[in-house]
Protein backbone atom coordinates (compact mmCIF):
# COMPACT_ATOMS: atom_id res chain seq x y z
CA UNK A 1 0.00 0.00 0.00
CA UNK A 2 1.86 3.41 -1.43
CA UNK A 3 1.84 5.80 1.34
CA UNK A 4 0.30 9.37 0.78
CA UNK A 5 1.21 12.80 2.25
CA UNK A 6 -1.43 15.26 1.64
CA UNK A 7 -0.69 18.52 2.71
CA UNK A 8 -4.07 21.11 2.19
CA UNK A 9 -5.42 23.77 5.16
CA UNK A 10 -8.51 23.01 4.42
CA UNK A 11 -9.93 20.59 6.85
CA UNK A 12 -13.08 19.41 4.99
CA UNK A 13 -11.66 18.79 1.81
CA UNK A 14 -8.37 16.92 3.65
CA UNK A 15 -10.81 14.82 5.17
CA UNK A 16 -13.09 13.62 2.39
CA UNK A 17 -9.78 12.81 0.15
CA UNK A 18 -8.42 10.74 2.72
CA UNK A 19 -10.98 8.88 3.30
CA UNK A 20 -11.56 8.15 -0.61
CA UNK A 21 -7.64 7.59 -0.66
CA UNK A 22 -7.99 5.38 2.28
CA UNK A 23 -11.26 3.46 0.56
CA UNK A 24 -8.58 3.01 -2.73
CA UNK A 25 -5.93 1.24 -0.58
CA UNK A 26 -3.60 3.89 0.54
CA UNK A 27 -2.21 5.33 3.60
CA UNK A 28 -2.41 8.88 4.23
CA UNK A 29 -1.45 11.21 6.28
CA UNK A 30 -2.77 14.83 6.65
CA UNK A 31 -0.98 17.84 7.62
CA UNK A 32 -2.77 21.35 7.06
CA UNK A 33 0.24 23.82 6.87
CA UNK A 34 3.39 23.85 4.91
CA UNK A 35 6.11 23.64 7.50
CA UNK A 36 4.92 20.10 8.77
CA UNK A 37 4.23 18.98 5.04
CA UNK A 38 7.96 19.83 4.17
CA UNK A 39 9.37 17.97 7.46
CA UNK A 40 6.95 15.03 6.74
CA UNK A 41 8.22 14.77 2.71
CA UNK A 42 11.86 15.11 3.59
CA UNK A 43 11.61 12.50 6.11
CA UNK A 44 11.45 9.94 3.05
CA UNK A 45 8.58 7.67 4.28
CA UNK A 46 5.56 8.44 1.51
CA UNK A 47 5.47 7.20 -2.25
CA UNK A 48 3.89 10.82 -3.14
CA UNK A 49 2.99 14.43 -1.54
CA UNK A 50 -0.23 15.81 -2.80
CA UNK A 51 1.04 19.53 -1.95
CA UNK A 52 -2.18 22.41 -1.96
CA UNK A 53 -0.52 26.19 -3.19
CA UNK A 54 -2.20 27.77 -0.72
CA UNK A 55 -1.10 27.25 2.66
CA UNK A 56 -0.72 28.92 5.59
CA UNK A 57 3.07 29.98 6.89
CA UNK A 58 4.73 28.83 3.64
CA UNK A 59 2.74 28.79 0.87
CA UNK A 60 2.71 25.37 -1.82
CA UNK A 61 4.93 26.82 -3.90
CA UNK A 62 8.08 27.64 -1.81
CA UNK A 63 7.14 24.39 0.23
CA UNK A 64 7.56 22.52 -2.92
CA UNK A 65 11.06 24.29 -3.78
CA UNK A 66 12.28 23.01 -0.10
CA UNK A 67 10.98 20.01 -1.01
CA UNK A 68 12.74 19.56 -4.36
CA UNK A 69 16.07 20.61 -2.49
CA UNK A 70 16.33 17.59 -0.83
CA UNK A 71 14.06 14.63 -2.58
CA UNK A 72 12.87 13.65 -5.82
CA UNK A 73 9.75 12.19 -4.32
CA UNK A 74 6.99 12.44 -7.02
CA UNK A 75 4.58 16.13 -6.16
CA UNK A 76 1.23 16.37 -7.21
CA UNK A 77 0.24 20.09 -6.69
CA UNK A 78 -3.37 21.27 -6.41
CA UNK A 79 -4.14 24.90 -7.53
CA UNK A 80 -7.10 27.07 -8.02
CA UNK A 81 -9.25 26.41 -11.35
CA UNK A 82 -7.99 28.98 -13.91
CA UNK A 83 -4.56 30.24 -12.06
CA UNK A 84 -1.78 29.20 -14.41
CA UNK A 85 0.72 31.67 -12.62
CA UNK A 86 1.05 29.07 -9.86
CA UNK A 87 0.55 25.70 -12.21
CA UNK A 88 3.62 26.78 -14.54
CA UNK A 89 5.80 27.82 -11.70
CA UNK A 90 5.08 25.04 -9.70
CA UNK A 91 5.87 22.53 -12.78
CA UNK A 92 8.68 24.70 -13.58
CA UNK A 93 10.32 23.68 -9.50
CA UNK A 94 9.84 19.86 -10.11
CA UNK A 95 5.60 19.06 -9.62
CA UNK A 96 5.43 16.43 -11.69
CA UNK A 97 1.71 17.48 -12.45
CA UNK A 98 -1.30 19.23 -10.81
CA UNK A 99 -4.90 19.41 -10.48
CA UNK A 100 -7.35 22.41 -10.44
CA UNK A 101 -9.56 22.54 -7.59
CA UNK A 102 -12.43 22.13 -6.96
CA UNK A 103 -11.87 18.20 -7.88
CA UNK A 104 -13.11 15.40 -6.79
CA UNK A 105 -11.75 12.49 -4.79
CA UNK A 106 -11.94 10.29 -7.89
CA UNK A 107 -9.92 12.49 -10.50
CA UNK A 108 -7.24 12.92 -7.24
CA UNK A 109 -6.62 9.38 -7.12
CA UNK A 110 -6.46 8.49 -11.07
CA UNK A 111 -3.88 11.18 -10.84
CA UNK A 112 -2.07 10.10 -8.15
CA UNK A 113 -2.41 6.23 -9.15
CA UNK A 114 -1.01 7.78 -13.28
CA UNK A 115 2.16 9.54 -10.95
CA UNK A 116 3.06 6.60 -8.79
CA UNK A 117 2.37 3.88 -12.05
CA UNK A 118 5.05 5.84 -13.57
CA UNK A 119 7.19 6.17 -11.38
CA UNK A 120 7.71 2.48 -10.17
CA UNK A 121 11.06 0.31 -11.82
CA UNK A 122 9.28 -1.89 -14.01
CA UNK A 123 9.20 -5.37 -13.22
CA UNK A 124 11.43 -7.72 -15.37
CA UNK A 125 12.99 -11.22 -15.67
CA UNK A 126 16.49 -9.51 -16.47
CA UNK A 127 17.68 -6.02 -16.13
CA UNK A 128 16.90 -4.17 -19.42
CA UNK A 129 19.66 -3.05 -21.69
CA UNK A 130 19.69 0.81 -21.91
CA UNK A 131 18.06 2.93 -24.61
CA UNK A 132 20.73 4.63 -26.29
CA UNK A 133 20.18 8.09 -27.31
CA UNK A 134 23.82 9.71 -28.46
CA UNK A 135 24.94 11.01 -25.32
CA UNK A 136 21.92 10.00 -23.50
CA UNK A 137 21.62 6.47 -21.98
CA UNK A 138 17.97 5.58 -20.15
CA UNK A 139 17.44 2.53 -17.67
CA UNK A 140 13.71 2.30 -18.27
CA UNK A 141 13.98 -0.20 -15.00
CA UNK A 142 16.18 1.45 -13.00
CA UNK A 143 14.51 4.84 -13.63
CA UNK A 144 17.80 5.89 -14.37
CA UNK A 145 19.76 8.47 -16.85
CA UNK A 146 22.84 9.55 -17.51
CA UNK A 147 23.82 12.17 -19.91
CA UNK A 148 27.47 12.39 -21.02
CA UNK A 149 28.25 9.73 -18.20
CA UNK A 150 26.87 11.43 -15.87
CA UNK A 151 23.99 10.77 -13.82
CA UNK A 152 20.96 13.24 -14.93
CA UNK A 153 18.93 14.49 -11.56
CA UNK A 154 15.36 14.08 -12.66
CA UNK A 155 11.94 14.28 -11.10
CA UNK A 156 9.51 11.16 -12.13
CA UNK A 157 8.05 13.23 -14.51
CA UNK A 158 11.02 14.19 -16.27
CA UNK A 159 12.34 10.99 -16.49
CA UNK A 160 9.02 9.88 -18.28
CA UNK A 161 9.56 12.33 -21.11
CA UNK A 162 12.91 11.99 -21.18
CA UNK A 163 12.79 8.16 -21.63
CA UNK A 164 9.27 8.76 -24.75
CA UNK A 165 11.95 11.00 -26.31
CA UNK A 166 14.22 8.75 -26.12
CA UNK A 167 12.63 5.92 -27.13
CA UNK A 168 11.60 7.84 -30.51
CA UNK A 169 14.81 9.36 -30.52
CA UNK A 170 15.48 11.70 -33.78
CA UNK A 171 11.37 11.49 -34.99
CA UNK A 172 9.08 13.42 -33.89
CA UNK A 173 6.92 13.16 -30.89
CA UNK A 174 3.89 14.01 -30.76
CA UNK A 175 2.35 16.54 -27.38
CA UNK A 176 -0.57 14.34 -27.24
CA UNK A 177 1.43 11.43 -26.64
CA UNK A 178 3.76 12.70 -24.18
CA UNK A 179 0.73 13.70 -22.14
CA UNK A 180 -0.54 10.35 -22.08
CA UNK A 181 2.89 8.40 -21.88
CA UNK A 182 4.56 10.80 -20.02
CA UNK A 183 1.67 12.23 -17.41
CA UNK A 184 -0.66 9.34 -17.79
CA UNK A 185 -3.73 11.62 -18.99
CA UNK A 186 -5.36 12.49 -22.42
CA UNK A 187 -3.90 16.34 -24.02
CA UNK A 188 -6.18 18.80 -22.70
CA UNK A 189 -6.90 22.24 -24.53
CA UNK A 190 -4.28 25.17 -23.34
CA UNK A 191 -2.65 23.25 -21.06
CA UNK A 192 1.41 23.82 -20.90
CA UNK A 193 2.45 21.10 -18.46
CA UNK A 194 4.52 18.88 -21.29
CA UNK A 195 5.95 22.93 -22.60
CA UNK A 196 7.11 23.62 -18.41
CA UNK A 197 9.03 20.31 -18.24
CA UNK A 198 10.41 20.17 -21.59
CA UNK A 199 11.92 23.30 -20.89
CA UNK A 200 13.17 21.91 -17.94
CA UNK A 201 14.45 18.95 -19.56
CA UNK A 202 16.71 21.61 -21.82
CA UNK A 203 18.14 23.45 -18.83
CA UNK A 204 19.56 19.72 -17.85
CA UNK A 205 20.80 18.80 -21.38
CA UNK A 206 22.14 21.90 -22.32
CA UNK A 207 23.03 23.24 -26.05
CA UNK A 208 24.26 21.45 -29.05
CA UNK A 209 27.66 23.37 -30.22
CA UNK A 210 25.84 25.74 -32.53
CA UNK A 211 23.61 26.65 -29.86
CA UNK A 212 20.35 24.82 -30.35
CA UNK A 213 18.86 22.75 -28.07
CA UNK A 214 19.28 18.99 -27.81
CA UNK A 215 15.24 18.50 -27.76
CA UNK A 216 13.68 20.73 -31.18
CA UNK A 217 10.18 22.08 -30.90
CA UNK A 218 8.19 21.20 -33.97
CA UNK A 219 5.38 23.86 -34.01
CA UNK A 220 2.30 22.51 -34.30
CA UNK A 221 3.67 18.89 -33.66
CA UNK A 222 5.32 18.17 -30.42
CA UNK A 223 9.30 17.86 -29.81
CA UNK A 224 11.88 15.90 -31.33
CA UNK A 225 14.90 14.66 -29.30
CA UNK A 226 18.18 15.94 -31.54
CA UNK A 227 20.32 12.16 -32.61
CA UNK A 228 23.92 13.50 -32.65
C-alpha cells in the first residue's frame, strides 16, 4: 500500500480525500500547513505528496522548492481552477503534475495512481539493456539516466519524457502522446504542463555546439529529441 502525504489547510476537503484515498488502498497522512508537510516529505517515508498552493506559513509553492532541495519524491500540486501563474511555476520547481480545484476524490486518485504507475522500476525477468540516445543512456527499470556519463537528476516526470523522447529518438513526438505516456492523462486544450518540463528537460541537457537545443520544438507537432 503506497503511502500518501497530503498537505491542504482546508480541513473538509483533507478529510473527504483521505478517506476516498484510504477506501482506494492507501495510507495517508494529513498535515494542514506547509512547514509540517515539508518535514513530513523530507523525512522519506511516503510514495507521493499531494502539496495544496495555498497554505498557511509557507505557501505550496516555496514548500515545494524546499521540497525539491532535498528529494525527488513524485509532487502532485493542487491549484485554483484557472490560475496558471502558480501551475507553470510550480511545474517549472519539479511538480510532476497538478490538479485544479475544486476536484473530486476520484480524479485525485487516477492522478495520483497515473504519478506513482510511472514512477515504479518496471518489473522484469532480467535487467533491461539501456536505450541509447547519443549522449543519452535511459534505464527504463532502474529509472535511471545519464547524460554524457553522468547521472541526470530528474523528477519522475522528467524521467518519463525523457525516456518517450528517447525511445523515438530523432522522430518526432507528438504533445498528445507525451501527455498520455509521459503524465498518464489524455492532451487537454491550453494546457502547458509537457511545454514547463520540456523546458526543464533543456536546462539539464544543455546546447548542441551551434547553440540549439538537444530537444527541437516542432510547431504545431510536439518535440523531437536531436540524434547527434
Amino acid at each position: 500500500m503506497a503511502k500518501v502525504l497530503l498537505v491542504d489547510d482546508d480541513v473538509d476537503l483533507s478529510t473527504m480525500l483521505k478517506e476516498f484515498l484510504e477506501h482506494e488502498g492507501f495510507v495517508v497522512d494529513v498535515v494542514h500547513d506547509g512547514e509540517s508537510g515539508v518535514r513530513l516529505a523530507l523525512a522519506g517515508d511516503y510514495a507521493i505528496a499531494v502539496l495544496d498552493v495555498m497554505l498557511p506559513g509557507i505557501n505550496g509553492i516555496e514548500a515545494l522548492r524546499r521540497i525539491r532541495a532535498g528529494s525527488r519524491m513524485p509532487v502532485l500540486m493542487l491549484t485554483a481552477r484557472g490560475d496558471d501563474v502558480d501551475r507553470v511555476v510550480g511545474l517549472e520547481l519539479g511538480a510532476d503534475d497538478y490538479v485544479p480545484k475544486p476536484c473530486t476524490p476520484r480524479e485525485l486518485v487516477a492522478r495520483v495512481r497515473a504519478i506513482l504507475r510511472r514512477a515504479a522500476p518496471e518489473m522484469t525477468p532480467e535487467t533491461q539493456s539501456a536505450i541509447l540516445a547519443g549522449r543519452l543512456r535511459v534505464w527504463s527499470d532502474k529509472r535511471r539516466a545519464e547524460w554524457d556519463g553522468l547521472p541526470m537528476d530528474l523528477t519522475s516526470t522528467e524521467f518519463n519524457l525523457l525516456e518517450v523522447l528517447a525511445r523515438h529518438v530523432g522522430s518526432v513526438v507528438s504533445k498528445a502522446a507525451l501527455s498520455e505516456q509521459g503524465l498518464g492523462r489524455a492532451l487537454a486544450r491550453y494546457d502547458r504542463s509537457i511545454d514547463v518540463h520540456v523546458s526543464n528537460l533543456r536546462q539539464k541537457l544543455g546546447q548542441l555546439p551551434d547553440g540549439r537545443s538537444w530537444i527541437q520544438t516542432v510547431r504545431g507537432i510536439g518535440y523531437q529529441l536531436i540524434r547527434e
